[in-house]
N, C-alpha and C. Protein backbone atom coordinates (compact mmCIF):
# COMPACT_ATOMS: atom_id res chain seq x y z
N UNK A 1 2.76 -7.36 -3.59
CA UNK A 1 2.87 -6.33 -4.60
C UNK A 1 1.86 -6.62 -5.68
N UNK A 2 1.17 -5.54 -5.94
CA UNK A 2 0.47 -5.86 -7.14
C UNK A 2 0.55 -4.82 -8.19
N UNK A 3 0.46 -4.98 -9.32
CA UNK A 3 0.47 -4.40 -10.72
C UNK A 3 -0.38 -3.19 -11.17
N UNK A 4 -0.16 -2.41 -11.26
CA UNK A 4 -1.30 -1.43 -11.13
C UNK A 4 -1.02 -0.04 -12.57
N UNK A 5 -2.34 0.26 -13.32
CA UNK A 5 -2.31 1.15 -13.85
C UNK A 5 -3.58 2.31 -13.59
N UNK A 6 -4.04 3.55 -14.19
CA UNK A 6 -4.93 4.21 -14.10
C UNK A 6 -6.17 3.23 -14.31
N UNK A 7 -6.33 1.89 -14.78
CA UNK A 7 -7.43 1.50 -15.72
C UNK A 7 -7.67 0.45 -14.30
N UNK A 8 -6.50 -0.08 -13.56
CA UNK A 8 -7.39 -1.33 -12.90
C UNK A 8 -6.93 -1.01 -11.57
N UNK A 9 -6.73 0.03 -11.27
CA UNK A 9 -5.53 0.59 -9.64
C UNK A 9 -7.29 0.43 -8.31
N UNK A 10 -8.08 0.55 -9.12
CA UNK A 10 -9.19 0.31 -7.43
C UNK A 10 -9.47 -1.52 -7.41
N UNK A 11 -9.30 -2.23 -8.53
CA UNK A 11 -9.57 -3.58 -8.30
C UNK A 11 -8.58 -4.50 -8.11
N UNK A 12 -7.05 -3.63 -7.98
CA UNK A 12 -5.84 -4.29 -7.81
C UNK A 12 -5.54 -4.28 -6.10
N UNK A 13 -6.19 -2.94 -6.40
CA UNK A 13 -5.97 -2.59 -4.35
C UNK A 13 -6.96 -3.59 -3.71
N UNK A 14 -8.38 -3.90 -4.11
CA UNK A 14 -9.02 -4.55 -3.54
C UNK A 14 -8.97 -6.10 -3.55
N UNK A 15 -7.97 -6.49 -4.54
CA UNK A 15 -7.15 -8.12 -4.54
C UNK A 15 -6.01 -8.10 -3.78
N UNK A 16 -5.40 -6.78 -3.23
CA UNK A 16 -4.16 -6.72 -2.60
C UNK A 16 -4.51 -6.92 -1.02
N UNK A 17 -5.74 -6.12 -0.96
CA UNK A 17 -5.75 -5.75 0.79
C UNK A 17 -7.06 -7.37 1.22
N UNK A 18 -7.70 -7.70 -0.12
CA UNK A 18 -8.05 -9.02 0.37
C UNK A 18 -6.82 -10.32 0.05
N UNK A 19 -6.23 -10.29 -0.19
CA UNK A 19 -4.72 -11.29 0.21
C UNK A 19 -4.16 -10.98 1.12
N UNK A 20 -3.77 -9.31 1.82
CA UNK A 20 -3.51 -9.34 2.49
C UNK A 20 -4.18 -9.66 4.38
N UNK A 21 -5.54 -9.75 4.15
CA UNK A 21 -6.12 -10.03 4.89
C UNK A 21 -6.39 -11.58 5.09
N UNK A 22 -5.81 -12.41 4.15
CA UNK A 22 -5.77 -13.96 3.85
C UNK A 22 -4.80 -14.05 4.13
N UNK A 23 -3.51 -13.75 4.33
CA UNK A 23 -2.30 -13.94 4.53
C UNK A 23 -2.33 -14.09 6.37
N UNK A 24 -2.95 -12.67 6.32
CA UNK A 24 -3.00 -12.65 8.23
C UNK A 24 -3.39 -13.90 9.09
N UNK A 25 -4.54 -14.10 8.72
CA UNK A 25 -5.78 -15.32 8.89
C UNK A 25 -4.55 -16.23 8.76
N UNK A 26 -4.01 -16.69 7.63
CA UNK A 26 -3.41 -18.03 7.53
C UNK A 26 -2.55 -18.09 8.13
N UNK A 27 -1.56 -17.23 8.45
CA UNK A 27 -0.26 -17.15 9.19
C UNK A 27 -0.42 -16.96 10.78
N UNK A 28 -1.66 -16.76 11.27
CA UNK A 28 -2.20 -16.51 12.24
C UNK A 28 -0.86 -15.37 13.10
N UNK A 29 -1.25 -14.50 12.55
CA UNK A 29 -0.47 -12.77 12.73
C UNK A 29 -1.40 -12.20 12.77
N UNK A 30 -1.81 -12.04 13.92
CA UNK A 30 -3.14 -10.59 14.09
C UNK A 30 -2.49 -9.36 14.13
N UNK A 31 -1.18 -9.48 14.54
CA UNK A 31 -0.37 -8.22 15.48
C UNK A 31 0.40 -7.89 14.25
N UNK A 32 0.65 -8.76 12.41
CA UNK A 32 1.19 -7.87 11.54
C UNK A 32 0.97 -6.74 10.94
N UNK A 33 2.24 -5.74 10.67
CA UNK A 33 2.03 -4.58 9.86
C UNK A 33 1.70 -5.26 8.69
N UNK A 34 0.54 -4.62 7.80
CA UNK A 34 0.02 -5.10 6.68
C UNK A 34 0.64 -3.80 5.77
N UNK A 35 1.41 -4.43 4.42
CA UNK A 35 1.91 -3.24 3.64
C UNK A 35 1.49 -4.06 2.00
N UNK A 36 0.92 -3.05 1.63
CA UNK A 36 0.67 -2.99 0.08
C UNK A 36 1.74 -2.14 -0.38
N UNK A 37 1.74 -2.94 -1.85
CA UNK A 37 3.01 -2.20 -2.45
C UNK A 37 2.20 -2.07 -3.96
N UNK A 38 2.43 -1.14 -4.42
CA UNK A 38 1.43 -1.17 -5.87
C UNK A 38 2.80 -0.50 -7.40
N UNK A 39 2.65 -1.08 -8.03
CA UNK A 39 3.38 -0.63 -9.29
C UNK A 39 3.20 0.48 -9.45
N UNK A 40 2.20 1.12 -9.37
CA UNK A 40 2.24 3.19 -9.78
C UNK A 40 1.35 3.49 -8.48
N UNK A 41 1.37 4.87 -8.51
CA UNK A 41 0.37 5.55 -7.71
C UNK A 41 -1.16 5.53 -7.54
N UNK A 42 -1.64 5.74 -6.89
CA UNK A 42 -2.82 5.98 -6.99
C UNK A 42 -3.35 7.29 -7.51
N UNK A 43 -4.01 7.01 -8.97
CA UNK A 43 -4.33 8.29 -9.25
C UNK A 43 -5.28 9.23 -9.00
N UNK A 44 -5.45 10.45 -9.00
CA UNK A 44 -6.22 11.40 -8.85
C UNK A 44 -7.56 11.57 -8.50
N UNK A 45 -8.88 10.06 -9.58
CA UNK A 45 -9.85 9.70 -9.17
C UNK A 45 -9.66 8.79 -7.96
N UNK A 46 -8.62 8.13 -7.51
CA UNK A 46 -8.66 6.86 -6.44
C UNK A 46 -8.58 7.37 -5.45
N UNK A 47 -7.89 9.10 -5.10
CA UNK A 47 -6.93 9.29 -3.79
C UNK A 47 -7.40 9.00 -2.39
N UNK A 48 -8.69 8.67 -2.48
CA UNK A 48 -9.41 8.32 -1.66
C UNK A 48 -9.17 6.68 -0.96
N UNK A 49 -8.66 6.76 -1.95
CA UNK A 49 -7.93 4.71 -0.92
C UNK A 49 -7.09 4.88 0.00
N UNK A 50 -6.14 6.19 -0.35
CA UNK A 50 -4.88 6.18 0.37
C UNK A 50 -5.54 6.37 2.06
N UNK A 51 -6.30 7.20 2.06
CA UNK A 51 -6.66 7.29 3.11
C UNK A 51 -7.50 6.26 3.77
N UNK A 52 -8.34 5.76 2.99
CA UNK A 52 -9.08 4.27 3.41
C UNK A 52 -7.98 3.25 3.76
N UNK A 53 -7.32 3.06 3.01
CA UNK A 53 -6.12 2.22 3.40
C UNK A 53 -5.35 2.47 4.74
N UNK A 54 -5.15 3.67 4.44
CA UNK A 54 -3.97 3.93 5.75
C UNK A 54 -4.59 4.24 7.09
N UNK A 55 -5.72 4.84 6.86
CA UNK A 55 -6.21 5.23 7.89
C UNK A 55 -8.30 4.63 8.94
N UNK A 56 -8.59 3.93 7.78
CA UNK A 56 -9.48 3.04 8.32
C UNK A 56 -9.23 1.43 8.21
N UNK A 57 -8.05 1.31 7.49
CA UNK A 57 -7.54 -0.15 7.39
C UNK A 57 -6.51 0.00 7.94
N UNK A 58 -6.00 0.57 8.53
CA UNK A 58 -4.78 0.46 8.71
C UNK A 58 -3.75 -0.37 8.22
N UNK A 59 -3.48 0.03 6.57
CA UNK A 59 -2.51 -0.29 5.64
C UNK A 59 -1.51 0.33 5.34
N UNK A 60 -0.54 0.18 5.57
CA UNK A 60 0.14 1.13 4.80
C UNK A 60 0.83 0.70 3.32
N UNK A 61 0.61 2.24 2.54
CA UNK A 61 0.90 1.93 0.55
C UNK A 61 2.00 2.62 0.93
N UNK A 62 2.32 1.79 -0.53
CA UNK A 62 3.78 1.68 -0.71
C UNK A 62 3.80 1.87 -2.46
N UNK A 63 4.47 2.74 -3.21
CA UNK A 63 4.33 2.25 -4.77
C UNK A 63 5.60 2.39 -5.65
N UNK A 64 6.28 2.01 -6.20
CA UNK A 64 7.05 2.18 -7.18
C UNK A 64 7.11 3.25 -8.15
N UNK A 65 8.05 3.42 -8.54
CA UNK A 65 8.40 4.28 -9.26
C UNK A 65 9.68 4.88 -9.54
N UNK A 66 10.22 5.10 -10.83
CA UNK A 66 11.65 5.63 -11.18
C UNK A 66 12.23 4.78 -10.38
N UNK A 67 12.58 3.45 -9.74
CA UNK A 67 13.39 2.62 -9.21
C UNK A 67 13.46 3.05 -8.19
N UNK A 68 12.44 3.69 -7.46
CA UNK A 68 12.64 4.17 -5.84
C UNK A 68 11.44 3.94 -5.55
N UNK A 69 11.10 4.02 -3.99
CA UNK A 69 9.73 3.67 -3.31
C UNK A 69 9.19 4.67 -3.25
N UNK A 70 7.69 5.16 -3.03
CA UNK A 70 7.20 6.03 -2.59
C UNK A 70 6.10 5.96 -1.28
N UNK A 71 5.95 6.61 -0.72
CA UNK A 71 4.79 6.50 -0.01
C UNK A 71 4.32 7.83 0.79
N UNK A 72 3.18 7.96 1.67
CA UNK A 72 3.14 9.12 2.30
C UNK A 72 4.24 9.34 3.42
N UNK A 73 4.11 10.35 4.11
CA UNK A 73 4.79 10.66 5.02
C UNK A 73 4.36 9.77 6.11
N UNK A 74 2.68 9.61 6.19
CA UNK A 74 2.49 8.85 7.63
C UNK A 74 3.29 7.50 7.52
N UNK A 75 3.26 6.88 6.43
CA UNK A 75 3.65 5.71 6.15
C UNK A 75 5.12 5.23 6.14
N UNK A 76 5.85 6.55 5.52
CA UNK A 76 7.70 5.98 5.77
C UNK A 76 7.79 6.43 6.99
N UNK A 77 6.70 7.30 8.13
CA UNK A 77 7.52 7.35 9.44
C UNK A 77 7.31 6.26 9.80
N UNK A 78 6.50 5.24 9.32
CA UNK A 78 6.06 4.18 10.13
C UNK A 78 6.89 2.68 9.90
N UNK A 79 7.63 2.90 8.72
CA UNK A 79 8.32 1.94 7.80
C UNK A 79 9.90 2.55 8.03
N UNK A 80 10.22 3.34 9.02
CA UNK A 80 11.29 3.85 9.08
C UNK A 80 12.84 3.09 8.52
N UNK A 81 12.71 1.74 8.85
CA UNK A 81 14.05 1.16 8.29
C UNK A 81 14.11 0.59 6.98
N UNK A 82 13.36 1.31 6.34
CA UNK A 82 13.27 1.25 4.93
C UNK A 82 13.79 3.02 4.34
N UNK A 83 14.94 3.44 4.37
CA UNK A 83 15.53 4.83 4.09
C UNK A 83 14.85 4.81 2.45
N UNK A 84 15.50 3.96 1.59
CA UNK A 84 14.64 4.41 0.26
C UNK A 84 13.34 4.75 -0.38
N UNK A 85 12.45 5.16 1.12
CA UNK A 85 11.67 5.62 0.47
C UNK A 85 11.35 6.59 0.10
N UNK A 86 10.72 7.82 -0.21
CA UNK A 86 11.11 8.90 -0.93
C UNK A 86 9.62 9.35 -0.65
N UNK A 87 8.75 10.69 0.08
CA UNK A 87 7.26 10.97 0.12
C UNK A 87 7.10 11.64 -0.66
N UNK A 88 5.88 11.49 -1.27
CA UNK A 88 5.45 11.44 -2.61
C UNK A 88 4.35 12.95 -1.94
């Protein structure tokens, strides 16, 4: 999970998905689902990660908010036993 506002949300994603790519390596899990989880959304100038993420990294985001999860649709079908999440 990382911390994220309008001001640092593209250099938080890019410390998230390089840990999460250090995590893989170290744990030697080639075959893990990799999930970022970010404190807010990605805003309006970024929306373009979501899709870099999900769909040429195959990441799936995840973000907080109002005490519930959010994410796309591709992503909670894919996270299915996680019910609280809510598509944004």
């Amino acid at each position: 999970m990382k911390s994220s506002n309008e001001d640092n949300v593209r250099d938080q994603v890019r410390k998230g998905l390089s840990q999460l790519y250090e995590y893989l390596y170290l744990q030697n899990k080639p075959k893990a689902t990799l999930v970022l989880v970010l404190e807010k959304p990605i805003n309006a100038t970024n929306k373009w990660m979501i899709d870099y993420l999900e769909n040429d990294r195959d990441v799936l985001l995840v973000w907080d908010g109002s005490d519930k999860l959010y994410s796309t649709s591709e992503t909670k079908a894919k996270l299915e036993f996680l019910k609280t999440i809510a598509v944004h």
